[in-house]
PDB file of N, CA and C in Angstrom:
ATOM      1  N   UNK A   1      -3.397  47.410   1.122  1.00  0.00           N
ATOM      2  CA  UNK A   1      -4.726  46.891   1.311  1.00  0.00           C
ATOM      3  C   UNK A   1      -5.491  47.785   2.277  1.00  0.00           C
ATOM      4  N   UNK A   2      -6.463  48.120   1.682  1.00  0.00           N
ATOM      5  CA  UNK A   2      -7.466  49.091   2.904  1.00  0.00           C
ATOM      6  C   UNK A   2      -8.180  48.100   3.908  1.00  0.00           C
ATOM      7  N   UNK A   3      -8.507  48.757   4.669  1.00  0.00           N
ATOM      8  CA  UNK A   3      -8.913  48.088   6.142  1.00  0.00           C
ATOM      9  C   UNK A   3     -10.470  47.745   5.643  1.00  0.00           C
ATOM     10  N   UNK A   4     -11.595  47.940   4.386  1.00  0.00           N
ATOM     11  CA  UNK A   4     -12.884  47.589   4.302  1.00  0.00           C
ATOM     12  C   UNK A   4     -12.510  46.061   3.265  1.00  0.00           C
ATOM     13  N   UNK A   5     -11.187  45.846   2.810  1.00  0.00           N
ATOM     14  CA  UNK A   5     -10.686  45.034   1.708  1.00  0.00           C
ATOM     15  C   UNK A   5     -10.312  43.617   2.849  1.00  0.00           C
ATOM     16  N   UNK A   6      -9.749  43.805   3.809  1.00  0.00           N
ATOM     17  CA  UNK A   6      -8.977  42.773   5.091  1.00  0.00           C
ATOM     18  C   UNK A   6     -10.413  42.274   6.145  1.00  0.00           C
ATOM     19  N   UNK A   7     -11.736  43.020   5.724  1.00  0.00           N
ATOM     20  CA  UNK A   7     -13.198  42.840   6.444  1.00  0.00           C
ATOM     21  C   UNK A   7     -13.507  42.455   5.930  1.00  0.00           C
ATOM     22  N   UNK A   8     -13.540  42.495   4.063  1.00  0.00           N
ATOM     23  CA  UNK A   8     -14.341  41.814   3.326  1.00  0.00           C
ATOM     24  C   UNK A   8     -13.939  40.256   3.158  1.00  0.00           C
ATOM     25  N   UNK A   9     -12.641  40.263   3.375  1.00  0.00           N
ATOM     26  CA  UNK A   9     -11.930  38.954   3.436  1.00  0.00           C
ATOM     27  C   UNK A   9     -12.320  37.967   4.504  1.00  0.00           C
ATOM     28  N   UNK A  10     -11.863  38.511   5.756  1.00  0.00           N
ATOM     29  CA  UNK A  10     -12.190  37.682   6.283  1.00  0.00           C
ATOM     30  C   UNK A  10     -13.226  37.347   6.759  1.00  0.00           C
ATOM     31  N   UNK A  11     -14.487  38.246   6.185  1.00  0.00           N
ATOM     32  CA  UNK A  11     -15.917  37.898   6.656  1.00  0.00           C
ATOM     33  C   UNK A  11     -16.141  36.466   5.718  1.00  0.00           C
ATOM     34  N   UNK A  12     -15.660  36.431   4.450  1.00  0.00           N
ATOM     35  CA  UNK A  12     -15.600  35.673   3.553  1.00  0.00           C
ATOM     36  C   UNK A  12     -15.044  34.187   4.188  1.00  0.00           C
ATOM     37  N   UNK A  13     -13.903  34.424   4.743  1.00  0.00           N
ATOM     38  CA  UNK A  13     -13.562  33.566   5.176  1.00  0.00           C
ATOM     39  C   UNK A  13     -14.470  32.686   6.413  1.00  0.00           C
ATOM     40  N   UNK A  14     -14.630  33.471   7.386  1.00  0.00           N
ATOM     41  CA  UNK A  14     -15.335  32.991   7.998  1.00  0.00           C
ATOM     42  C   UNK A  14     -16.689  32.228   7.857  1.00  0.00           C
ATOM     43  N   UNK A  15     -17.155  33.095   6.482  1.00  0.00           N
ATOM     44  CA  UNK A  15     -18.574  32.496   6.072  1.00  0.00           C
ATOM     45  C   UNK A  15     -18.106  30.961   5.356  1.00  0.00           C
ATOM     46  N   UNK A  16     -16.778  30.409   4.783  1.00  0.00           N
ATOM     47  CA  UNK A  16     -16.505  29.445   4.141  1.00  0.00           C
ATOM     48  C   UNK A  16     -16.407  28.339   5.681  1.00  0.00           C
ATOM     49  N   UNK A  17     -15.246  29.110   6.153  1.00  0.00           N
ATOM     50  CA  UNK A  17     -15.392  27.803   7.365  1.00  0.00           C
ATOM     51  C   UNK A  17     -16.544  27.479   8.027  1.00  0.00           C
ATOM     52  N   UNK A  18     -17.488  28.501   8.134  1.00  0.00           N
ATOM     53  CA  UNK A  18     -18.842  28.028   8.894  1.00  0.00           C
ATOM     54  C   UNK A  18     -19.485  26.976   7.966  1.00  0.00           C
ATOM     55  N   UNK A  19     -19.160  27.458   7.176  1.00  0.00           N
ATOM     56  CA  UNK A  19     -20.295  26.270   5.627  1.00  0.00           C
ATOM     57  C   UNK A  19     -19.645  24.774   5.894  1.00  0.00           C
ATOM     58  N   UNK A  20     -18.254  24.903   6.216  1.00  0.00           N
ATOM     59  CA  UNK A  20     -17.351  23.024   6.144  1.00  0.00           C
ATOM     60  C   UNK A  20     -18.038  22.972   7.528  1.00  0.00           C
ATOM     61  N   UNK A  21     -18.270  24.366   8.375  1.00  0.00           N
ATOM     62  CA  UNK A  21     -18.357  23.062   9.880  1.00  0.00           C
ATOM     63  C   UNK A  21     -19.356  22.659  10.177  1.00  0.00           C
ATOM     64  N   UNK A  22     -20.574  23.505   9.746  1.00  0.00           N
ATOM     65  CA  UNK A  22     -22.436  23.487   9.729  1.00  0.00           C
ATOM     66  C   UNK A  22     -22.607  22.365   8.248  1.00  0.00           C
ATOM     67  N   UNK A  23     -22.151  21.126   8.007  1.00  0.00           N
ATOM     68  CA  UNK A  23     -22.691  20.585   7.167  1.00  0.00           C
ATOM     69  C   UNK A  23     -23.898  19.608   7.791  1.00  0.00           C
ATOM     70  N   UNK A  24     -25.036  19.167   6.759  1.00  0.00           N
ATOM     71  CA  UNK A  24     -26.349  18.885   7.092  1.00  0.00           C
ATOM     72  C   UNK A  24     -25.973  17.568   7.474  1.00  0.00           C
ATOM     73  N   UNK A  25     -26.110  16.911   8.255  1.00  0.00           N
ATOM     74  CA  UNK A  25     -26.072  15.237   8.524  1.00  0.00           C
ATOM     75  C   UNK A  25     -27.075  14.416   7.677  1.00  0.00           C
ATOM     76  N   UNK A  26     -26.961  13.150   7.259  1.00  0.00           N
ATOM     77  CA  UNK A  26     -27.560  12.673   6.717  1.00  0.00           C
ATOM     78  C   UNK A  26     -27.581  10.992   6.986  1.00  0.00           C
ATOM     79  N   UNK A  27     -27.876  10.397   6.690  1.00  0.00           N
ATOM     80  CA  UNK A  27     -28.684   8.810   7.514  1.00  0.00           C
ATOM     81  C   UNK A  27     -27.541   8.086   6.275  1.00  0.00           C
ATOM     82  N   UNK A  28     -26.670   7.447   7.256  1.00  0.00           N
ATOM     83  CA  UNK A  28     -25.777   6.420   6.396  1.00  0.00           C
ATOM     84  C   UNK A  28     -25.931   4.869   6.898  1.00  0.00           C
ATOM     85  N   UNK A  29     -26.170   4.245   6.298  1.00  0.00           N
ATOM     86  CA  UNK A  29     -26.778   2.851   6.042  1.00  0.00           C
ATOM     87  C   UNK A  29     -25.344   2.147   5.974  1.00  0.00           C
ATOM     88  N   UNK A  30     -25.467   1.291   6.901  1.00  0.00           N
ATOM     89  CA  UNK A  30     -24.306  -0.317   6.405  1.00  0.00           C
ATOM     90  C   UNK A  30     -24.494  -0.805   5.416  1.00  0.00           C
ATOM     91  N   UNK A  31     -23.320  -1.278   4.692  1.00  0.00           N
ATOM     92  CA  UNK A  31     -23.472  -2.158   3.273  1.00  0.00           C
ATOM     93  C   UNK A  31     -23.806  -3.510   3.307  1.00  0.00           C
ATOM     94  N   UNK A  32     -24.551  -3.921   2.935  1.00  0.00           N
ATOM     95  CA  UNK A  32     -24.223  -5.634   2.861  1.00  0.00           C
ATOM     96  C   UNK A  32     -23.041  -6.620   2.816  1.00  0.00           C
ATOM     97  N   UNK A  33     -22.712  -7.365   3.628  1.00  0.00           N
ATOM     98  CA  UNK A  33     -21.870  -8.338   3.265  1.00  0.00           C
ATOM     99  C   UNK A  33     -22.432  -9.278   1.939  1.00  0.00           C
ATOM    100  N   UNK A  34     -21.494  -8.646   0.906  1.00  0.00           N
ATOM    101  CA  UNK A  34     -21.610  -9.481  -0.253  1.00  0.00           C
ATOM    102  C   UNK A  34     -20.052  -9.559  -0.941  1.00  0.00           C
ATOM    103  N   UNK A  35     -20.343 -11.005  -1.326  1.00  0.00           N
ATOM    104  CA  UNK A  35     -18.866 -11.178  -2.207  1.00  0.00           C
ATOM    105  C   UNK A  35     -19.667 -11.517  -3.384  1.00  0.00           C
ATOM    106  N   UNK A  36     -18.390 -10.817  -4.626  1.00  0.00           N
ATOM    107  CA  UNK A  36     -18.375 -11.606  -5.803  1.00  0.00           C
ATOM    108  C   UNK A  36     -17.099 -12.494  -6.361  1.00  0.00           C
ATOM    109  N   UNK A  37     -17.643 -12.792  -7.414  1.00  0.00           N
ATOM    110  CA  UNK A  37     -16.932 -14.092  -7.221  1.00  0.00           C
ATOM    111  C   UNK A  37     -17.233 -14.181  -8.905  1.00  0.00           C
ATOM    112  N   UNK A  38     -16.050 -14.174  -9.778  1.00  0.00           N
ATOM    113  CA  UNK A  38     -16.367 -14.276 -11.263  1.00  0.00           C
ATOM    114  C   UNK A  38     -16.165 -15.329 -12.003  1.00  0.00           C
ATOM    115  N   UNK A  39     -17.167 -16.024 -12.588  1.00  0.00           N
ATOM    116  CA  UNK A  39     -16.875 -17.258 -13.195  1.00  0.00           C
ATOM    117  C   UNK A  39     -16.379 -17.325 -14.299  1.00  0.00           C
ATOM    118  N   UNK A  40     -16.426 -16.743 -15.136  1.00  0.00           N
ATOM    119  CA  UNK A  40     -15.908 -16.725 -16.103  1.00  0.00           C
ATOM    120  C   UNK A  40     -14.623 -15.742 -15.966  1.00  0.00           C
ATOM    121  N   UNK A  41     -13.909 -16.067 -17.892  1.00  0.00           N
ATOM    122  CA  UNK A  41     -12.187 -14.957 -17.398  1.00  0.00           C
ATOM    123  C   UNK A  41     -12.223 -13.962 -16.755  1.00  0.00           C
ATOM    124  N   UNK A  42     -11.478 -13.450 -16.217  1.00  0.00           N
ATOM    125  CA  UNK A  42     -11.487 -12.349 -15.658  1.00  0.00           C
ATOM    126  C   UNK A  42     -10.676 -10.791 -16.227  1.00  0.00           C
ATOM    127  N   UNK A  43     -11.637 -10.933 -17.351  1.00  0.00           N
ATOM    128  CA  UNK A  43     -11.354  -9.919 -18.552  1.00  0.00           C
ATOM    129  C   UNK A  43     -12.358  -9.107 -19.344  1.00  0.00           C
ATOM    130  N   UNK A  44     -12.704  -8.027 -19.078  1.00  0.00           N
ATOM    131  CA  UNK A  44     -14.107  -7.303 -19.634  1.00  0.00           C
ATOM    132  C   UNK A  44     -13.911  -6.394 -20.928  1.00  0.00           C
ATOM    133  N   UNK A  45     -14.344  -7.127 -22.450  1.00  0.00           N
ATOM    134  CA  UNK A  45     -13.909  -6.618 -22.985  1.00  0.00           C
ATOM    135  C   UNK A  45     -13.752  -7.881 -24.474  1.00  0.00           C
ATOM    136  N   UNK A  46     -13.470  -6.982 -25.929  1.00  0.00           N
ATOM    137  CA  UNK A  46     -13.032  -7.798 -26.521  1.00  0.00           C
ATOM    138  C   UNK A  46     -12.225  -7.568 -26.971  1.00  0.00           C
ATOM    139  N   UNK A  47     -11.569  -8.660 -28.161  1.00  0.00           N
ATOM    140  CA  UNK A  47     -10.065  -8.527 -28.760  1.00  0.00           C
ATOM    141  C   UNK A  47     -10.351  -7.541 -30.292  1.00  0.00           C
ATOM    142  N   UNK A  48      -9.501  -7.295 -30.869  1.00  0.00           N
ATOM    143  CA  UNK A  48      -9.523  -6.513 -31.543  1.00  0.00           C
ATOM    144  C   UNK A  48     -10.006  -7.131 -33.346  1.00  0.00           C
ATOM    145  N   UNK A  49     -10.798  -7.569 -33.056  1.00  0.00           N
ATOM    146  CA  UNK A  49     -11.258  -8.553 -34.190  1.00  0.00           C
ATOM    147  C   UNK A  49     -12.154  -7.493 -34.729  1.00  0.00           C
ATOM    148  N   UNK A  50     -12.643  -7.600 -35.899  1.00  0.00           N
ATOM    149  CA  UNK A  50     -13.758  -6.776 -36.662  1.00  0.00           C
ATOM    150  C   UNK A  50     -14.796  -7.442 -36.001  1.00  0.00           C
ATOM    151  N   UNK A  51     -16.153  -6.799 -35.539  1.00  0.00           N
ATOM    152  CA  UNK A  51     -17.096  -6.751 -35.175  1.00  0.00           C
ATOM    153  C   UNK A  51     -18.057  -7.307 -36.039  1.00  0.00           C
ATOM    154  N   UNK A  52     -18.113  -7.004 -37.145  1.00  0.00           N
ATOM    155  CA  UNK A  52     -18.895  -7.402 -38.219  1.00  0.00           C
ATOM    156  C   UNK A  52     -18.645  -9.183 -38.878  1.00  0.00           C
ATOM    157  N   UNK A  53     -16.877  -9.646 -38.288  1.00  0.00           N
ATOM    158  CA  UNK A  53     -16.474 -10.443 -38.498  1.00  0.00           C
ATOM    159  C   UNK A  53     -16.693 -11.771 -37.946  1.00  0.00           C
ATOM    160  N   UNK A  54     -16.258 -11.333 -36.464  1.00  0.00           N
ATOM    161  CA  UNK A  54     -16.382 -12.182 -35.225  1.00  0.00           C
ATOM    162  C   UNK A  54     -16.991 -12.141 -34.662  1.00  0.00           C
ATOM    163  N   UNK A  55     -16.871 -12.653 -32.869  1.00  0.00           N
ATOM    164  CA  UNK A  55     -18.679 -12.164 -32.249  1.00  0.00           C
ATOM    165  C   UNK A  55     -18.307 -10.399 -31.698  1.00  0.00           C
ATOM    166  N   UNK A  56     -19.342 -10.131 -31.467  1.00  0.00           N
ATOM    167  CA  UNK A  56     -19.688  -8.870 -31.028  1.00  0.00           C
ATOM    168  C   UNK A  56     -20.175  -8.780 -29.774  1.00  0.00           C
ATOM    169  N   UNK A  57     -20.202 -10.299 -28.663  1.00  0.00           N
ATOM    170  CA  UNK A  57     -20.436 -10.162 -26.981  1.00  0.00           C
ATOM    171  C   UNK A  57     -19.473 -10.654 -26.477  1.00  0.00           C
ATOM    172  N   UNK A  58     -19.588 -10.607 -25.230  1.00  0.00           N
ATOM    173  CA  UNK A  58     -18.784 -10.958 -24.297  1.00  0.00           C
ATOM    174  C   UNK A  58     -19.042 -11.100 -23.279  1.00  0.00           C
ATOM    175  N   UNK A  59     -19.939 -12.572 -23.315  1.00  0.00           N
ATOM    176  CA  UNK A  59     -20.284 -12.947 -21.819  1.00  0.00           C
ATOM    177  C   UNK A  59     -19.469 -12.813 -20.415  1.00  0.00           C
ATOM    178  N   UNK A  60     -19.958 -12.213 -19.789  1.00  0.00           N
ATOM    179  CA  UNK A  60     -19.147 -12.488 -18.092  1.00  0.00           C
ATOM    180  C   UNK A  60     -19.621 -12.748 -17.686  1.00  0.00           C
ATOM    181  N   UNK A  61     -19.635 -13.790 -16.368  1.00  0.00           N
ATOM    182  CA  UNK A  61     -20.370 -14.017 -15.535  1.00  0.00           C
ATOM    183  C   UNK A  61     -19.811 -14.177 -13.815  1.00  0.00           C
ATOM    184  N   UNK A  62     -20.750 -13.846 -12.878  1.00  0.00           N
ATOM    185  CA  UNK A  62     -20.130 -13.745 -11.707  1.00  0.00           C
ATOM    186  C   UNK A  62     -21.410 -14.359 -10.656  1.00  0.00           C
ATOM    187  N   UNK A  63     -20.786 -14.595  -9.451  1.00  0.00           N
ATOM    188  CA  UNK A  63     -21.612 -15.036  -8.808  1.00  0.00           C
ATOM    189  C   UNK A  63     -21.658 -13.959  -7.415  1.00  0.00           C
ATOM    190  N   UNK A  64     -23.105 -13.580  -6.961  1.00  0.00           N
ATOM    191  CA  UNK A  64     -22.888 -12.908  -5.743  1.00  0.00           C
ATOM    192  C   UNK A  64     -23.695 -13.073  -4.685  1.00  0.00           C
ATOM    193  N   UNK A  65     -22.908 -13.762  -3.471  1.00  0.00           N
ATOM    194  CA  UNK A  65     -23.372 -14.353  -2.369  1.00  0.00           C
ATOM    195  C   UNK A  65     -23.633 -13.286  -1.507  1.00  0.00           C
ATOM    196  N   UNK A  66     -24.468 -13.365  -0.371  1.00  0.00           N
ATOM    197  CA  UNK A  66     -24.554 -12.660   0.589  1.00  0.00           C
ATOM    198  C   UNK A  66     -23.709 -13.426   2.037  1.00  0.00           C
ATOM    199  N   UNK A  67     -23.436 -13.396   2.947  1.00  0.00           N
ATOM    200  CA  UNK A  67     -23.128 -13.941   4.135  1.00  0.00           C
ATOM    201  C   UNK A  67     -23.400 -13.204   5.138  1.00  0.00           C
ATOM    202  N   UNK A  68     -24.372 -12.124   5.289  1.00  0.00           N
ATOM    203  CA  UNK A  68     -24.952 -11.715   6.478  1.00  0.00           C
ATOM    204  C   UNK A  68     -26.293 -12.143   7.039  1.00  0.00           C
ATOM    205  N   UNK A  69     -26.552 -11.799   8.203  1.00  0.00           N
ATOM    206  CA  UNK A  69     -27.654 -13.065   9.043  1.00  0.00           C
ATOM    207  C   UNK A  69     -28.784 -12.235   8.814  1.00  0.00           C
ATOM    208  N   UNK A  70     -29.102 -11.302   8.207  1.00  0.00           N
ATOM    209  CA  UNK A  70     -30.435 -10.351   7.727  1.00  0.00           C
ATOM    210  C   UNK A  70     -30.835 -10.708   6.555  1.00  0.00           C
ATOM    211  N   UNK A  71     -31.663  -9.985   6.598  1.00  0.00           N
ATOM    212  CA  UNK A  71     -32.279 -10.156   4.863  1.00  0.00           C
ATOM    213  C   UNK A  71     -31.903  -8.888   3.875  1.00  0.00           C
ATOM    214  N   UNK A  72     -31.265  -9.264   3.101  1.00  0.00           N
ATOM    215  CA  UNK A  72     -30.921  -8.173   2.321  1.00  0.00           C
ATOM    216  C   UNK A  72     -31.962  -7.632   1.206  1.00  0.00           C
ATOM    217  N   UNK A  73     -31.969  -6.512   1.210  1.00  0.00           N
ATOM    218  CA  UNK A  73     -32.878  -6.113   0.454  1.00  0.00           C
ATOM    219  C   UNK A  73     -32.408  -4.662  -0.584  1.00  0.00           C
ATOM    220  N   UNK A  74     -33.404  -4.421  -1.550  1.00  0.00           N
ATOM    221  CA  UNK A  74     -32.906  -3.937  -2.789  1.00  0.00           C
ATOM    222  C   UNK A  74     -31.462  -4.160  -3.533  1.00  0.00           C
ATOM    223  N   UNK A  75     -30.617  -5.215  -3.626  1.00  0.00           N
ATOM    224  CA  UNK A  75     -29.604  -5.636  -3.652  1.00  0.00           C
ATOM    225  C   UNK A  75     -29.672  -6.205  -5.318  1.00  0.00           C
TER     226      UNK A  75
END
């Protein structure tokens, strides 16, 4: 290995670790306390029936509460 091949490397290198350690910060938000809660089976999906035959939906349904003391919003 020539000595301009072991410069090119590790300039490389160095330019990679600077990139993981200089990453941009960005604004992270708490999630809502929300549960769900599924009322119906707990199976998404249908059986292997012809489509054309049988039904073709498959209602699910779930319920989703909040329990935090804010107001939740876009949720």
């Amino acid at each position: 290995m020539s000595f301009r091949s072991i410069v090119s490397r590790l300039t490389l290198l160095l330019v990679f670790l600077a990139g993981l350690a200089f990453q941009p910060q960005s604004v992270v938000l708490a999630a809502a306390n929300l549960t769900i809660t599924p009322l119906t089976w707990n199976v998404v999906g249908l059986d292997s029936n012809n489509v054309s035959v049988g039904p073709n939906n498959f209602p699910v349904g779930a319920r989703v509460c909040y329990s935090g003391d804010a107001t939740a919003t876009s949720v």
